[in-house]
C-alpha atoms as a PDB file:
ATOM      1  CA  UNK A   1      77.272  78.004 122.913  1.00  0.00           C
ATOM      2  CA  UNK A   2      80.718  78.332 122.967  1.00  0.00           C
ATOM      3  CA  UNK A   3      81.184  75.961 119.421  1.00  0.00           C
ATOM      4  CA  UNK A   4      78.915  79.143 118.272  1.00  0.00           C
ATOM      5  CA  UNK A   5      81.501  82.464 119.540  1.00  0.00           C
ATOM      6  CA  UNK A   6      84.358  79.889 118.410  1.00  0.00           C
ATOM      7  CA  UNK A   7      82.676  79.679 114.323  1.00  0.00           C
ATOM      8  CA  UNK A   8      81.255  83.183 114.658  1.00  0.00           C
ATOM      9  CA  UNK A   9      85.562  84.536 115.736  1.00  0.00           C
ATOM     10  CA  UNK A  10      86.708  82.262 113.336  1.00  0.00           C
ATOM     11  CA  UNK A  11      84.383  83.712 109.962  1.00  0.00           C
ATOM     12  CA  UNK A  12      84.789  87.326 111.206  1.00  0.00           C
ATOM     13  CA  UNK A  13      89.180  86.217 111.063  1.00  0.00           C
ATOM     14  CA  UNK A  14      88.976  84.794 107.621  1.00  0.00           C
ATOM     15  CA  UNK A  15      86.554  87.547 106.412  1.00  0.00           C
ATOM     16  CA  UNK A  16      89.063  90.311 107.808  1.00  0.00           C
ATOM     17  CA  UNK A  17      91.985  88.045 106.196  1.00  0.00           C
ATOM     18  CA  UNK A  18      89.935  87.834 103.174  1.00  0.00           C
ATOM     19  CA  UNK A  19      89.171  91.100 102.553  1.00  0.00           C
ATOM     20  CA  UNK A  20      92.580  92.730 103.362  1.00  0.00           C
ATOM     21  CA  UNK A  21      94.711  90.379 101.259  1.00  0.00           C
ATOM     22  CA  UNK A  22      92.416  90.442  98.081  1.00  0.00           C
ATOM     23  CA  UNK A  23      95.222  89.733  95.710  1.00  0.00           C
ATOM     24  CA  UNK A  24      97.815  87.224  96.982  1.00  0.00           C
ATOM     25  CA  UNK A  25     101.317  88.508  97.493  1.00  0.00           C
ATOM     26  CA  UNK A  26     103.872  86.929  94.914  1.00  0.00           C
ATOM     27  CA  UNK A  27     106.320  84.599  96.521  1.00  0.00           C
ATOM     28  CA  UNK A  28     109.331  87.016  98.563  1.00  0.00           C
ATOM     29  CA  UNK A  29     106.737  89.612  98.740  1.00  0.00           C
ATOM     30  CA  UNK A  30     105.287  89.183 101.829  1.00  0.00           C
ATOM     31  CA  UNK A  31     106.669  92.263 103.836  1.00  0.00           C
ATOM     32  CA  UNK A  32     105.756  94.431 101.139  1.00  0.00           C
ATOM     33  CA  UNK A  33     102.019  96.757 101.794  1.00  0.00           C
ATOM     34  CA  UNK A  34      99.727  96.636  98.814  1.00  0.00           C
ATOM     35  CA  UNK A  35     100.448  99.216  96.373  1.00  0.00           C
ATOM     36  CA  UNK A  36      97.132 101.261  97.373  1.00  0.00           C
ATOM     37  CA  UNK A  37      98.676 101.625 100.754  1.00  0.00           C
ATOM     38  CA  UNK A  38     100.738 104.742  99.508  1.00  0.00           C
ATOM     39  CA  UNK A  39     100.165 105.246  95.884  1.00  0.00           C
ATOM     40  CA  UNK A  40      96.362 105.495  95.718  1.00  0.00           C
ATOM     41  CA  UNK A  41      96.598 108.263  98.387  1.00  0.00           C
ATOM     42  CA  UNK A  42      99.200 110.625  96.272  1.00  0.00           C
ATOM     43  CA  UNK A  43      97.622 112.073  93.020  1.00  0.00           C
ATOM     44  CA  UNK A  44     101.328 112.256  91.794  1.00  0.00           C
ATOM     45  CA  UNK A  45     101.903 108.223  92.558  1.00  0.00           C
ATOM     46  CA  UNK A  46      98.802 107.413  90.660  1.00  0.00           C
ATOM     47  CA  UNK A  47      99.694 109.940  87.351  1.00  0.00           C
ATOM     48  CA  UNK A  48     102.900 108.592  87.997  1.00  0.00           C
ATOM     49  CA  UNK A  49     101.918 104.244  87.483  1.00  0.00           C
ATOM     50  CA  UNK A  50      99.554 105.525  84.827  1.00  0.00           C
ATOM     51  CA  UNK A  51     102.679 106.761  82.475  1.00  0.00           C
ATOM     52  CA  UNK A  52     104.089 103.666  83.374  1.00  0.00           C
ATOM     53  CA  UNK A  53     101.280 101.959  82.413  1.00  0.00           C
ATOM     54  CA  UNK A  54     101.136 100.273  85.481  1.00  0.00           C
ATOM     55  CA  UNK A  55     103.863  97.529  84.375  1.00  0.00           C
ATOM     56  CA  UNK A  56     106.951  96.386  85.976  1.00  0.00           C
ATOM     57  CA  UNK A  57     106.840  97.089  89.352  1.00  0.00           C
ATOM     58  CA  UNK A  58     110.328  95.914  90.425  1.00  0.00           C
ATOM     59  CA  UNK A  59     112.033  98.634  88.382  1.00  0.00           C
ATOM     60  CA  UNK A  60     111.485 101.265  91.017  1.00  0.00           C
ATOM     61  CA  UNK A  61     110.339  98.589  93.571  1.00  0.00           C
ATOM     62  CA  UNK A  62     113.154  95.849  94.707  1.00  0.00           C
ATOM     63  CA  UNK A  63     112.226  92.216  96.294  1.00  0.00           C
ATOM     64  CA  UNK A  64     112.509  94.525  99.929  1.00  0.00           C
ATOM     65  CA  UNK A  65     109.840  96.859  99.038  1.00  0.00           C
ATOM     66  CA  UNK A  66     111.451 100.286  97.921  1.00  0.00           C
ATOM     67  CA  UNK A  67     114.575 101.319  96.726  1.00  0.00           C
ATOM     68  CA  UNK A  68     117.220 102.885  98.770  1.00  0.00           C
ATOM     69  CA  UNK A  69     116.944 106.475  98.107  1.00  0.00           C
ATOM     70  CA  UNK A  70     120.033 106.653  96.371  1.00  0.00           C
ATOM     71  CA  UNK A  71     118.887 104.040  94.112  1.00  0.00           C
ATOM     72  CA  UNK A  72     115.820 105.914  93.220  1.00  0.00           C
ATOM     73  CA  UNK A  73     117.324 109.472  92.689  1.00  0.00           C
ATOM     74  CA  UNK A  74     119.595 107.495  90.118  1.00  0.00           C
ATOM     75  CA  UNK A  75     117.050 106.262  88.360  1.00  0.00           C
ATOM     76  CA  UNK A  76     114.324 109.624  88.648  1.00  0.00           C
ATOM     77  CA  UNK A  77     117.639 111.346  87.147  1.00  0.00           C
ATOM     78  CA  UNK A  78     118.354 109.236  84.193  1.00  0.00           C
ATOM     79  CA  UNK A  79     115.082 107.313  83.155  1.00  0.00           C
ATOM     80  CA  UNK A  80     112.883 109.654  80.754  1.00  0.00           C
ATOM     81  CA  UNK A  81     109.854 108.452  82.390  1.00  0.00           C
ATOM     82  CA  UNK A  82     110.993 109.831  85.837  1.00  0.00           C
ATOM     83  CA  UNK A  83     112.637 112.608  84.430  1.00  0.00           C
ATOM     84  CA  UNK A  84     109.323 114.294  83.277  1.00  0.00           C
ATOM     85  CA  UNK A  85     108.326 114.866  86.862  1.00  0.00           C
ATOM     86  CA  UNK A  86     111.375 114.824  88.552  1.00  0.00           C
ATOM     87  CA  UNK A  87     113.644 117.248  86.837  1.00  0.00           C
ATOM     88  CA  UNK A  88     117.108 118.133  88.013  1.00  0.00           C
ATOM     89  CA  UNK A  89     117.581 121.471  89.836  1.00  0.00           C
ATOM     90  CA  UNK A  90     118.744 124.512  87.733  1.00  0.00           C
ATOM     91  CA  UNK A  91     119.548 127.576  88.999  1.00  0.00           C
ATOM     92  CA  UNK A  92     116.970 130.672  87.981  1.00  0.00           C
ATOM     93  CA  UNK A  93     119.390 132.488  85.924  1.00  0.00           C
ATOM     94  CA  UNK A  94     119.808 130.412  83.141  1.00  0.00           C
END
């Protein structure tokens, strides 16, 4: 009975394992949430990968996950891409 709750725990653990790491992490990645975590939630994220086209990852995401935000208001400020959404602040008048 008990070989039976041990197979039965072990095939719901792999299954769980299985079905929440559907795409192996690349090697150093292994802190890092899938991308659906966050982006599939924000409408703006997904618009966002799609002008991208989806490719290179690691410019806006480093080996540690995200940028500092420092890092990423440099780049949203000088890379056209980002720049389309994320537009520096003018004041009304002009």
């Amino acid at each position: 009975m008990w070989k039976l709750v041990f197979i039965s725990a072990l095939l719901l653990m792999l299954t769980i394992i299985a079905v929440t790491r559907a795409e192996p992490a690349p090697i150093g990645f292994s802190k890092m949430p899938k991308c659906t975590v966050c982006h599939s939630k924000d409408p703006k994220m997904v618009s966002m990968h799609k002008a991208l086209g989806f490719k290179d990852c690691m410019k806006c995401h480093g080996l540690d996950g995200i940028w500092p935000p420092e890092k990423r208001q440099e780049q949203m400020a000088s890379d056209p891409l980002c720049t389309r959404c994320h537009m520096p602040a003018r004041p009304l008048s002009q």
